[in-house]
C-alpha atoms as a PDB file:
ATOM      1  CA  UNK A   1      -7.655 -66.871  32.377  1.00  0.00           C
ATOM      2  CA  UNK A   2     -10.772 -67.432  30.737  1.00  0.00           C
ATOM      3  CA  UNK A   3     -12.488 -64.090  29.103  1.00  0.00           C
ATOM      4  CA  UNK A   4     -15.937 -63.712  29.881  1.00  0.00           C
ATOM      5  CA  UNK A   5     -18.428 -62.315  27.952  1.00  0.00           C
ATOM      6  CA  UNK A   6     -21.970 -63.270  29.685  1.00  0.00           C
ATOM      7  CA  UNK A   7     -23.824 -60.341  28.379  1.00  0.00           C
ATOM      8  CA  UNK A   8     -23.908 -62.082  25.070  1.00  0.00           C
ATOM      9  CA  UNK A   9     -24.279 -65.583  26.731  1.00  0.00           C
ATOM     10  CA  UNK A  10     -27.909 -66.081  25.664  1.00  0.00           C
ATOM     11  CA  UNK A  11     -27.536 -69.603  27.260  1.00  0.00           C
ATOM     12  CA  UNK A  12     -27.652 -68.608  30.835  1.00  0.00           C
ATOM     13  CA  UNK A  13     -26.611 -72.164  31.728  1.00  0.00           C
ATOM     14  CA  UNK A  14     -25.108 -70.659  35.091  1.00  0.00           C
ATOM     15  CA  UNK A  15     -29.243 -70.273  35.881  1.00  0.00           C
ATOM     16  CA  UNK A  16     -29.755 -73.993  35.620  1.00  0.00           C
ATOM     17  CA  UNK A  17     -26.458 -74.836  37.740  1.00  0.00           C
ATOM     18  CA  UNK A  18     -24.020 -74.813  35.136  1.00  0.00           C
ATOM     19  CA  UNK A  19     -20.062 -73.647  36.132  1.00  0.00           C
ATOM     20  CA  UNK A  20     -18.694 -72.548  33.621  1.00  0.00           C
ATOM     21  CA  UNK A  21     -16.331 -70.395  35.544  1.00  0.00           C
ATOM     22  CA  UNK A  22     -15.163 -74.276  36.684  1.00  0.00           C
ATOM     23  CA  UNK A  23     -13.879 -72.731  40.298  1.00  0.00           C
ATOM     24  CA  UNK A  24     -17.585 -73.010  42.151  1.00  0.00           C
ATOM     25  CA  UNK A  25     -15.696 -75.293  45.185  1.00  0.00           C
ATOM     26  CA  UNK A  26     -14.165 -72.070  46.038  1.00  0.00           C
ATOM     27  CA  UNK A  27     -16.377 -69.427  45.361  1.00  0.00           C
ATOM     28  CA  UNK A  28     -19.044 -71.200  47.760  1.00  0.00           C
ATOM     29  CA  UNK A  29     -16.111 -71.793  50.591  1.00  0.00           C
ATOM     30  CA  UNK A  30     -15.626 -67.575  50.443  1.00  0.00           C
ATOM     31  CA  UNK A  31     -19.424 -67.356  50.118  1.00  0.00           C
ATOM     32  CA  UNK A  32     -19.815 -69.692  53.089  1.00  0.00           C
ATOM     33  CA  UNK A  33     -17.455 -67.216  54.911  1.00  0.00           C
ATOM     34  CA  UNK A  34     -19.601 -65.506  58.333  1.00  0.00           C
ATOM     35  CA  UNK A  35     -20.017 -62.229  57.410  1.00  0.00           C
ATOM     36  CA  UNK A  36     -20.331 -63.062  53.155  1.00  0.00           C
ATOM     37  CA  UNK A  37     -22.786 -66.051  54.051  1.00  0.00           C
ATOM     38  CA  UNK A  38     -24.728 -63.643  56.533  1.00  0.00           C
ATOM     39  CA  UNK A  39     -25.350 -61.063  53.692  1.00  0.00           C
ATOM     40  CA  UNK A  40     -26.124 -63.611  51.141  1.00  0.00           C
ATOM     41  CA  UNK A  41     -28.824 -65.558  53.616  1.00  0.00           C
ATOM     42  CA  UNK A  42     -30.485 -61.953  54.282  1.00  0.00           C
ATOM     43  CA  UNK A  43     -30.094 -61.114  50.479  1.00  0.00           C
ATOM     44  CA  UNK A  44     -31.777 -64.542  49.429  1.00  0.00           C
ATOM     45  CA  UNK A  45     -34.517 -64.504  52.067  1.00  0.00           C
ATOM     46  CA  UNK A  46     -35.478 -60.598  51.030  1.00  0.00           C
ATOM     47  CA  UNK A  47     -35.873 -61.836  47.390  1.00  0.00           C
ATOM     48  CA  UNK A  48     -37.425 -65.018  48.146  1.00  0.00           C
ATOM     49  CA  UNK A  49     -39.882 -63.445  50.366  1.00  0.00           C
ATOM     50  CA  UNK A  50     -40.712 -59.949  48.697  1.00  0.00           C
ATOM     51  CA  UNK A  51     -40.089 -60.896  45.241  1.00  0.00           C
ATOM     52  CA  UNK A  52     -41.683 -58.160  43.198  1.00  0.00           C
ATOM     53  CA  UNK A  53     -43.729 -56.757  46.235  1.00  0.00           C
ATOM     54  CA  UNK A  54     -41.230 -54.348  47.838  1.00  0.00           C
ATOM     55  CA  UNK A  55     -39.558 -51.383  46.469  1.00  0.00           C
ATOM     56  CA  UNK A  56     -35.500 -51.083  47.229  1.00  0.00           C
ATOM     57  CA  UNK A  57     -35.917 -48.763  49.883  1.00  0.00           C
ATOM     58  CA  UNK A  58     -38.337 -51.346  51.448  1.00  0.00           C
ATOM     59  CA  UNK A  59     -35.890 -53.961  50.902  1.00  0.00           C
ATOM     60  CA  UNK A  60     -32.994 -51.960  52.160  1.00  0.00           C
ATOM     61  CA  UNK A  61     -34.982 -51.504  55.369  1.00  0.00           C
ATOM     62  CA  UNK A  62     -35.842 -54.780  55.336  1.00  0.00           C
ATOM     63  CA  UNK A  63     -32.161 -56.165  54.965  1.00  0.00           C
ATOM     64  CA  UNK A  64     -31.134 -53.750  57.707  1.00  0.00           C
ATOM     65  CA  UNK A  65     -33.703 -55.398  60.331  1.00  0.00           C
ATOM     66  CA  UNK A  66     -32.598 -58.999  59.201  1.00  0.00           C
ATOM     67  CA  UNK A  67     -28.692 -57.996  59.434  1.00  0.00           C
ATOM     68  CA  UNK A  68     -29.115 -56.371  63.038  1.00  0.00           C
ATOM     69  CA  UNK A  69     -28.116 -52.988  61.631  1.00  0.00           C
ATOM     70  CA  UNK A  70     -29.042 -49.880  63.932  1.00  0.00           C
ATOM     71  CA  UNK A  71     -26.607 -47.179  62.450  1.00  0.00           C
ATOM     72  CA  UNK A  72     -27.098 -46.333  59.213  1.00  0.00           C
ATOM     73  CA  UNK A  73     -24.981 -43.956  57.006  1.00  0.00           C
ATOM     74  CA  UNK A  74     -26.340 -41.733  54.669  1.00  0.00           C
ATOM     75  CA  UNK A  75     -23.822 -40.084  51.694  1.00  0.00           C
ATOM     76  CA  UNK A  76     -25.925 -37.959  49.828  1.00  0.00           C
ATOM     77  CA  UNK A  77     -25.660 -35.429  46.842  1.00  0.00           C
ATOM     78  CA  UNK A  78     -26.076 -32.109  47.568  1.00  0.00           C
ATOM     79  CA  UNK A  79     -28.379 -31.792  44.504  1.00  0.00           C
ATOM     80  CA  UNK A  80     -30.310 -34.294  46.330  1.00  0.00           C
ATOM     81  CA  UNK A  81     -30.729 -32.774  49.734  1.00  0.00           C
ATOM     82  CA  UNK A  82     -34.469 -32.941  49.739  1.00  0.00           C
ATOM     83  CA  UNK A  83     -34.708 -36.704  48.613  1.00  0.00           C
ATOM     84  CA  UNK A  84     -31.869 -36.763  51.234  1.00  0.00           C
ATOM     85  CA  UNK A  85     -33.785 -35.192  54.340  1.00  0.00           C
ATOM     86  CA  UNK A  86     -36.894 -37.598  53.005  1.00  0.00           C
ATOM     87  CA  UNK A  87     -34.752 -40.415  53.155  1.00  0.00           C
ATOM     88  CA  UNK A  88     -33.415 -39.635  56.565  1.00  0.00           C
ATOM     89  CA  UNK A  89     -36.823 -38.891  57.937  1.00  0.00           C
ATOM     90  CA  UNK A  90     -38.328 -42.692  57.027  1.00  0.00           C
ATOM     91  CA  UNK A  91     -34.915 -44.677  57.735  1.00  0.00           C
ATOM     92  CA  UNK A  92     -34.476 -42.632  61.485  1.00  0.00           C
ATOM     93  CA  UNK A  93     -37.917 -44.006  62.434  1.00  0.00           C
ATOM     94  CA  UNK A  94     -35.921 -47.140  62.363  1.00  0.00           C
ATOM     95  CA  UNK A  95     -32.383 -47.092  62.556  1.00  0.00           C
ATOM     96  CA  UNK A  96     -29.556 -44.048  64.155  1.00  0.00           C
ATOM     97  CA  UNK A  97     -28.476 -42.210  60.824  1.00  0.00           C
ATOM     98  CA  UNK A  98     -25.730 -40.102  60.128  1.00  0.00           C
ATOM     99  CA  UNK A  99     -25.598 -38.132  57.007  1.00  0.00           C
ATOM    100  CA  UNK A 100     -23.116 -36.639  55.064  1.00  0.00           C
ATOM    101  CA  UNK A 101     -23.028 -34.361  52.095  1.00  0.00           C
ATOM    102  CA  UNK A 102     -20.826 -34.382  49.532  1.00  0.00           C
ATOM    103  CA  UNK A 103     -19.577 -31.447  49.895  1.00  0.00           C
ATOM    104  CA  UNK A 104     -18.544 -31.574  53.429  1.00  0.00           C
ATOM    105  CA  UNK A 105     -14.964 -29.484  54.351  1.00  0.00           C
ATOM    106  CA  UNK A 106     -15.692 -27.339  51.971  1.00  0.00           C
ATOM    107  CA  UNK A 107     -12.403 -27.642  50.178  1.00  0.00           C
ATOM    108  CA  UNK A 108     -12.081 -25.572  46.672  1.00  0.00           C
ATOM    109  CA  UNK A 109     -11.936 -27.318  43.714  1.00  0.00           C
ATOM    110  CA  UNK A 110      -9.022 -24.601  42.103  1.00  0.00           C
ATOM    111  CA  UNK A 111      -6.995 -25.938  45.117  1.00  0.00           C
ATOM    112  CA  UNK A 112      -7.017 -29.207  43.666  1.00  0.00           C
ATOM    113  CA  UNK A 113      -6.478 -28.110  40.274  1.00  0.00           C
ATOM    114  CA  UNK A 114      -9.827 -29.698  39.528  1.00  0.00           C
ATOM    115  CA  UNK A 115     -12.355 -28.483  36.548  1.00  0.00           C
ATOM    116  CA  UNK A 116     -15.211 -26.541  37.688  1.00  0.00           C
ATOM    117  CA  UNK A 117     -18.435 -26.228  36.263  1.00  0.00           C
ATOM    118  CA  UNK A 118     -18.414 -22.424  35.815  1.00  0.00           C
ATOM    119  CA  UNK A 119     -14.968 -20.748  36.021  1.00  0.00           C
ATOM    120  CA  UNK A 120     -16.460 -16.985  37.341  1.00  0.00           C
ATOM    121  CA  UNK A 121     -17.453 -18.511  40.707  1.00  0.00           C
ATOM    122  CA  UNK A 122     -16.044 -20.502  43.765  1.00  0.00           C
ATOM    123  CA  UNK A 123     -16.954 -24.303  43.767  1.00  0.00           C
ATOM    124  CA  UNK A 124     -16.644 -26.574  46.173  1.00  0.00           C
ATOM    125  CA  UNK A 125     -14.885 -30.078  45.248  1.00  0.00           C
ATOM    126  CA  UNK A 126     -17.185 -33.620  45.998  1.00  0.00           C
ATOM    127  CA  UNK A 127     -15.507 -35.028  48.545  1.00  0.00           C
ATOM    128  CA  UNK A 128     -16.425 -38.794  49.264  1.00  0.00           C
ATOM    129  CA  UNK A 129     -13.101 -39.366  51.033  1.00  0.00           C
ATOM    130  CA  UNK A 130     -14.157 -36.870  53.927  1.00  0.00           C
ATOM    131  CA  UNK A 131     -17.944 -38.419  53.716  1.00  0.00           C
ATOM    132  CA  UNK A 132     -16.790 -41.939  54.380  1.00  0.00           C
ATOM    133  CA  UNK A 133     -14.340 -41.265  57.111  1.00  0.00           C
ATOM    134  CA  UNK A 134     -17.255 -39.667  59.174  1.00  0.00           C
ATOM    135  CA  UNK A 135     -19.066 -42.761  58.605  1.00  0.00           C
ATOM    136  CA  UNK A 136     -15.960 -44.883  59.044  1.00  0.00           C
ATOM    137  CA  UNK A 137     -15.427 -42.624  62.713  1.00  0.00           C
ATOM    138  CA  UNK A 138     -19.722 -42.658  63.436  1.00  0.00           C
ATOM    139  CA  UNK A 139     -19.104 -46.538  62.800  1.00  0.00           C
ATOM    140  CA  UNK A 140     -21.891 -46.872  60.668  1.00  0.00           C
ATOM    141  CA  UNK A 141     -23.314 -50.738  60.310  1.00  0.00           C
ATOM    142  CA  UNK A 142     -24.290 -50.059  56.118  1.00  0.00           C
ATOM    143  CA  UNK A 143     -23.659 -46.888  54.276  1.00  0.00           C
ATOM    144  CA  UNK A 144     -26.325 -45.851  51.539  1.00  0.00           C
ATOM    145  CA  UNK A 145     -25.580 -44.052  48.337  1.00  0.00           C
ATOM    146  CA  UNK A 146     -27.744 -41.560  47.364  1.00  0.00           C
ATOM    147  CA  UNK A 147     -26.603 -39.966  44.192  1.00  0.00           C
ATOM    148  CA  UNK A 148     -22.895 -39.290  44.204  1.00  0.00           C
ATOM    149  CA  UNK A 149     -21.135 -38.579  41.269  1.00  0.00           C
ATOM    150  CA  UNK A 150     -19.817 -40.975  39.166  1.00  0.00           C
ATOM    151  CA  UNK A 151     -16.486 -41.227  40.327  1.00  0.00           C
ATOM    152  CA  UNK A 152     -17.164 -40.222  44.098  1.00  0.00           C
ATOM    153  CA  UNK A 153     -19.502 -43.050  44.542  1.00  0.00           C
ATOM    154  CA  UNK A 154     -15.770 -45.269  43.904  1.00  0.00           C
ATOM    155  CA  UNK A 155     -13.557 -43.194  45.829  1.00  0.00           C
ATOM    156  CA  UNK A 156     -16.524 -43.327  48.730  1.00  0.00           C
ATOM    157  CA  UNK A 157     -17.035 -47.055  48.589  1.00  0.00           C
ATOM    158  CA  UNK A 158     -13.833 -47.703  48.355  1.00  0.00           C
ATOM    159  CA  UNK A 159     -12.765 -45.797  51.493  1.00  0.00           C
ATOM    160  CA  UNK A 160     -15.960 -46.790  53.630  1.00  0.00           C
ATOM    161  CA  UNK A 161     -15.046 -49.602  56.375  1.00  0.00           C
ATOM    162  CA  UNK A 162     -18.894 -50.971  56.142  1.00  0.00           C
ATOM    163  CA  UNK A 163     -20.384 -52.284  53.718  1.00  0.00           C
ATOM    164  CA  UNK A 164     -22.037 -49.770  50.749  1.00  0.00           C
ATOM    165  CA  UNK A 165     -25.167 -50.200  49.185  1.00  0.00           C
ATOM    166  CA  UNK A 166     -26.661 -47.636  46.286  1.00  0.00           C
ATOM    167  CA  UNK A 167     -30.339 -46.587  46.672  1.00  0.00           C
ATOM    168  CA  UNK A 168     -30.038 -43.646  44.289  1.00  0.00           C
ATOM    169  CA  UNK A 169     -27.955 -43.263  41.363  1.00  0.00           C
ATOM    170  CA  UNK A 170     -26.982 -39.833  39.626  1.00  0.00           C
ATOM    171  CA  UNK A 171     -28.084 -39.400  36.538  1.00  0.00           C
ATOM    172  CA  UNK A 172     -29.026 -35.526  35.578  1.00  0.00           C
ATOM    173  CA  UNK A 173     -30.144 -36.519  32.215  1.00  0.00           C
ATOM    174  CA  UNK A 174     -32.581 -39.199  32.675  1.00  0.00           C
ATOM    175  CA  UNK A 175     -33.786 -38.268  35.673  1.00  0.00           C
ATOM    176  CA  UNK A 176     -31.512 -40.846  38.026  1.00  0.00           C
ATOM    177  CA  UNK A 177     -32.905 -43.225  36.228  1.00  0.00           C
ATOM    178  CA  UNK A 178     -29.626 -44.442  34.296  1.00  0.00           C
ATOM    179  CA  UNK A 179     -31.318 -47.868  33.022  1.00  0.00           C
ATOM    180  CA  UNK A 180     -33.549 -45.338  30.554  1.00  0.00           C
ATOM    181  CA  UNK A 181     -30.145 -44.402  28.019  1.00  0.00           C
ATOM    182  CA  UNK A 182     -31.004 -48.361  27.840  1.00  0.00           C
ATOM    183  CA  UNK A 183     -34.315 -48.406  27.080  1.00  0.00           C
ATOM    184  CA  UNK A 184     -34.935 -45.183  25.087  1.00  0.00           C
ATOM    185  CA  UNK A 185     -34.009 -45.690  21.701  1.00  0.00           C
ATOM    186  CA  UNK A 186     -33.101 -42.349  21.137  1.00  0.00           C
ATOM    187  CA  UNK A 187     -30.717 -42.222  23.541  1.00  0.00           C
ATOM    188  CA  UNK A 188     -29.524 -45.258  22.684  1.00  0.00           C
ATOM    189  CA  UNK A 189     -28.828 -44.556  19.304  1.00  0.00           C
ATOM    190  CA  UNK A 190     -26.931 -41.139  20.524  1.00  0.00           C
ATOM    191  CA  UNK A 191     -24.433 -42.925  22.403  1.00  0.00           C
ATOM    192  CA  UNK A 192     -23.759 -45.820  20.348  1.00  0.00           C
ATOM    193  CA  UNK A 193     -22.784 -43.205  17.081  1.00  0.00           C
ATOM    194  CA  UNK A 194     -20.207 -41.174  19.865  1.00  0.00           C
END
């Protein structure tokens, strides 16, 4: 199999219709597929049509309206449990939601054998398997991240029936905002000596 290495393509022939995969026939046959194409058409007509206009949660609504969704599920942080109730409060004018935290059941993390943050106190363990059989059981139509740990975002999306989209990502340091160990040069140069 070929190894690909398009982050230091610099070419971007792909842009200008280019295959340099050499399988396009079948890609677009499993893109073509109902439910695939239907998400792609939305997808393209959202960025077609709000190019640079609308924020993500605009264009999450937006895609939502387009796809016919009317239950939404929400798997939040618990660190993020105002942006969490905000978020609820502008998608429910909208669409059913059902939230979840992540640290639904409750279960301790020493009876997984799991690190905690501070040993002197009882901690609850993430759990993004419990979060997405709620929404798998609520029968959510799309399930929004906001914030889950790296880690329990996978183990969520991976257990969710519906489809998964992220509208917040966790990052403590740089204030969700993971693109900025990117940008910041500082930070940038801390990782890359690790």
């Amino acid at each position: 199999m070929k190894k690909f290495k398009c982050a230091h393509c610099g070419l971007n022939a792909c842009y200008e219709g280019k295959d340099c995969a050499g399988n396009a026939y079948e890609i677009k046959e499993i893109i073509q597929k109902e439910e695939n194409y239907k998400i792609m058409k939305a997808a393209a007509f959202i960025e077609g049509t709000y190019y640079m206009q609308k924020t993500r949660l605009e264009e999450i609504i937006e895609f939502c309206k387009i796809m016919g969704y009317k239950h939404l599920g929400l798997a939040f942080c618990i660190g993020m449990a105002e942006e969490a109730r905000l978020l609820a409060d502008i998608l429910e004018k909208r669409f059913e939601v059902t939230s979840v935290c992540c640290k639904v059941c409750g279960i301790s993390k020493d009876e997984l054998g799991l690190k905690k943050i501070r040993e002197d106190r009882y901690e609850a363990t993430c759990n993004p398997v419990a979060q997405a059989q709620i929404m798998n059981k609520a029968d959510v139509d799309l399930n929004i991240i906001a914030g889950l740990c790296i880690g329990h975002d996978i183990v969520f999306t991976k257990n969710c029936n519906a489809p998964v989209t992220t509208l917040i990502v966790k990052d403590r340091v740089m204030a969700h905002n993971p693109a900025g160990a990117i940008y910041s040069g500082y930070h940038r140069k801390r990782i890359t000596s690790q």
